[in-house]
C-alpha atoms as a PDB file:
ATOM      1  CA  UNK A   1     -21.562 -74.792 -75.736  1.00  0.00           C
ATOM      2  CA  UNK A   2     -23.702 -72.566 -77.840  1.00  0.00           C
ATOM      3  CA  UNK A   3     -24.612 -70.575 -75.057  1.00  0.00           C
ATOM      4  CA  UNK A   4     -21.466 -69.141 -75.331  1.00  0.00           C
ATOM      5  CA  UNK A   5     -22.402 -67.446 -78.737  1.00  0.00           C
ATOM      6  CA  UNK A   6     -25.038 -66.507 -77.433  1.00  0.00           C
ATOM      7  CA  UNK A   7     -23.422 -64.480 -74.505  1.00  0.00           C
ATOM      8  CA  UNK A   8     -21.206 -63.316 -77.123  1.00  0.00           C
ATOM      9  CA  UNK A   9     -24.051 -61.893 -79.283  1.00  0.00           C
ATOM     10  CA  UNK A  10     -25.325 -60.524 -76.679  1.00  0.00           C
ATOM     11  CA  UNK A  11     -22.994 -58.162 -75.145  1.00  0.00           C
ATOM     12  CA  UNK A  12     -22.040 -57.685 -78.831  1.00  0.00           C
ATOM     13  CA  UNK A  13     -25.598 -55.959 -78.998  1.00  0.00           C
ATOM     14  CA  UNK A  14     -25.241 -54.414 -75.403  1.00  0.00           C
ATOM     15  CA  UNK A  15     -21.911 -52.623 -76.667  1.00  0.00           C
ATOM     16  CA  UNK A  16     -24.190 -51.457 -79.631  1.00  0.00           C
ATOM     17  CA  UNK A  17     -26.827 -50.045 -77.662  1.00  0.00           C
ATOM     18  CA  UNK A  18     -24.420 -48.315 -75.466  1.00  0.00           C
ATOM     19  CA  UNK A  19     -22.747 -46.683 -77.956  1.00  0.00           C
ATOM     20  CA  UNK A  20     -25.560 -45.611 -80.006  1.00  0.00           C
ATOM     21  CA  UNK A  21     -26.688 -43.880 -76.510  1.00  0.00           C
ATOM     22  CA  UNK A  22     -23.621 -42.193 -76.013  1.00  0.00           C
ATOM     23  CA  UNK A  23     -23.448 -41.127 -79.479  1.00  0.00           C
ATOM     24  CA  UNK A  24     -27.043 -39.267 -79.229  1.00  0.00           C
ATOM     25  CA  UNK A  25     -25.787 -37.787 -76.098  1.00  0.00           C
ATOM     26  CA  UNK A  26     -22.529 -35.812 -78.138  1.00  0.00           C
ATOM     27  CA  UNK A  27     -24.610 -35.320 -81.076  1.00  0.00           C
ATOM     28  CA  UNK A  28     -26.472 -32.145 -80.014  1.00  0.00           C
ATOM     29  CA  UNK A  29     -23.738 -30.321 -77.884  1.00  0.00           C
ATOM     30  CA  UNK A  30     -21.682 -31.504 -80.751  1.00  0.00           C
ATOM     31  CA  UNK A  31     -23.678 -29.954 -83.487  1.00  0.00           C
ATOM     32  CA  UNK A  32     -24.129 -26.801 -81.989  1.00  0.00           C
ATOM     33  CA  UNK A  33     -19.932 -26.079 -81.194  1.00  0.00           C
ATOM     34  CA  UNK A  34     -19.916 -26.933 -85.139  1.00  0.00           C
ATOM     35  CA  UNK A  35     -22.252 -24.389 -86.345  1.00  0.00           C
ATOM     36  CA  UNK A  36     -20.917 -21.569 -84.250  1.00  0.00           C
ATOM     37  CA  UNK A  37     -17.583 -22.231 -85.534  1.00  0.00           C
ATOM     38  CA  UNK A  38     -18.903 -21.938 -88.739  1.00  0.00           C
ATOM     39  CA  UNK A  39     -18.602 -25.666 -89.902  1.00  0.00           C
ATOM     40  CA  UNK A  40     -21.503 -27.840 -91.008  1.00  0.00           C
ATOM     41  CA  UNK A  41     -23.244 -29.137 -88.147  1.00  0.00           C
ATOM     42  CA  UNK A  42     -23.357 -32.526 -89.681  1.00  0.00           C
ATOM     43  CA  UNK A  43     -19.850 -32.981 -89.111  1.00  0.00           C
ATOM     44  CA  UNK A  44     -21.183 -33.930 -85.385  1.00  0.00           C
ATOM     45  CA  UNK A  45     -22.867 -36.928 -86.908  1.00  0.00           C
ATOM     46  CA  UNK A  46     -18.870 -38.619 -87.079  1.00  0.00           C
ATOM     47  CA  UNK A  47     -20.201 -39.842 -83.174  1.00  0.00           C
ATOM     48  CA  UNK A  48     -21.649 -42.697 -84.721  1.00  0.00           C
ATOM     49  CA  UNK A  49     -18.631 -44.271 -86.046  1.00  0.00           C
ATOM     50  CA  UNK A  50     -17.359 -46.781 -83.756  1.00  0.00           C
ATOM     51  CA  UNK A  51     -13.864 -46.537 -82.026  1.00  0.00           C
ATOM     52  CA  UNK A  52     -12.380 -43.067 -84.218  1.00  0.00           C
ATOM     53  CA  UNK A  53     -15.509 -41.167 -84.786  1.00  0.00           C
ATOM     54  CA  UNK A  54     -15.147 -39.010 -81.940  1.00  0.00           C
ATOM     55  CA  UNK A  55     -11.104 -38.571 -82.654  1.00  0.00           C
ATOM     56  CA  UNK A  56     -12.238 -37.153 -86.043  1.00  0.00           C
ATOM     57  CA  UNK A  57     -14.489 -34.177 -84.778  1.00  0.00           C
ATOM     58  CA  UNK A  58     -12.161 -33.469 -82.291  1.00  0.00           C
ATOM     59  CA  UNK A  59      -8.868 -33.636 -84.916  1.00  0.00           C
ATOM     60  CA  UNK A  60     -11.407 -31.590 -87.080  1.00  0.00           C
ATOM     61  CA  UNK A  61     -12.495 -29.011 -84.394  1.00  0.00           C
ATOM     62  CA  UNK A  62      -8.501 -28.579 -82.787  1.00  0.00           C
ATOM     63  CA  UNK A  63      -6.339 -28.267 -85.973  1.00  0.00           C
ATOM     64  CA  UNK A  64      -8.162 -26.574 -88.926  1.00  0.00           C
ATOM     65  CA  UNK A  65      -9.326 -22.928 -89.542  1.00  0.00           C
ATOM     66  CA  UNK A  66     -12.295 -21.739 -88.202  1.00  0.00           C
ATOM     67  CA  UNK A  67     -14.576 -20.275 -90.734  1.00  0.00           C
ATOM     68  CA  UNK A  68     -16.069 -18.001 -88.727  1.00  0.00           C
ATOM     69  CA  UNK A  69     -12.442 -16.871 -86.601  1.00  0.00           C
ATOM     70  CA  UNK A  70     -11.084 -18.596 -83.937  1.00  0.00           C
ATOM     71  CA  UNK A  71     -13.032 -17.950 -80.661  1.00  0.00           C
ATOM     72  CA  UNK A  72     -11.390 -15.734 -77.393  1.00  0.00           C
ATOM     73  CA  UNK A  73     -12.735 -15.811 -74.150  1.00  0.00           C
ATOM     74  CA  UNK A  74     -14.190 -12.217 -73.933  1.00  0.00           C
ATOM     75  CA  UNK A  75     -15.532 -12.703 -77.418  1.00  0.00           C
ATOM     76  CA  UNK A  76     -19.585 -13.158 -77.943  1.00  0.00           C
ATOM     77  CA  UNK A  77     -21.502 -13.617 -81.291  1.00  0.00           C
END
């Protein structure tokens, strides 16, 4: 019977690891759409909250004012 908690804990820890990998992965892209729109890069670092962190940077990226203007397709900086 306790190897049942023990399954548990680990896929518990596999669901970590996997989402601490996928995390890193949005992190630089991430970081880099921040700071050309003219917002802190460390907003990007929201990926490593579980479940919602990605929702935020996305809310945060799709509904407020750029500081640096929004960005057009013919546009380069």
């Amino acid at each position: 019977m306790t190897w049942i908690l023990g399954l548990g804990s680990l896929v518990a820890f596999a669901f970590l690891i996997a989402h601490l990998l996928l995390a890193l992965v949005l992190i630089i892209p991430t970081w880099r759409i921040c700071t050309r729109a003219g917002f802190s890069g460390a907003l990007s670092l929201f990926h490593l909250v579980p479940l919602i962190g990605s929702f935020i940077v996305m809310a945060m990226l799709a509904f407020s004012t750029w500081p640096n203007g929004e960005a057009s397709p013919g546009r380069r900086s």
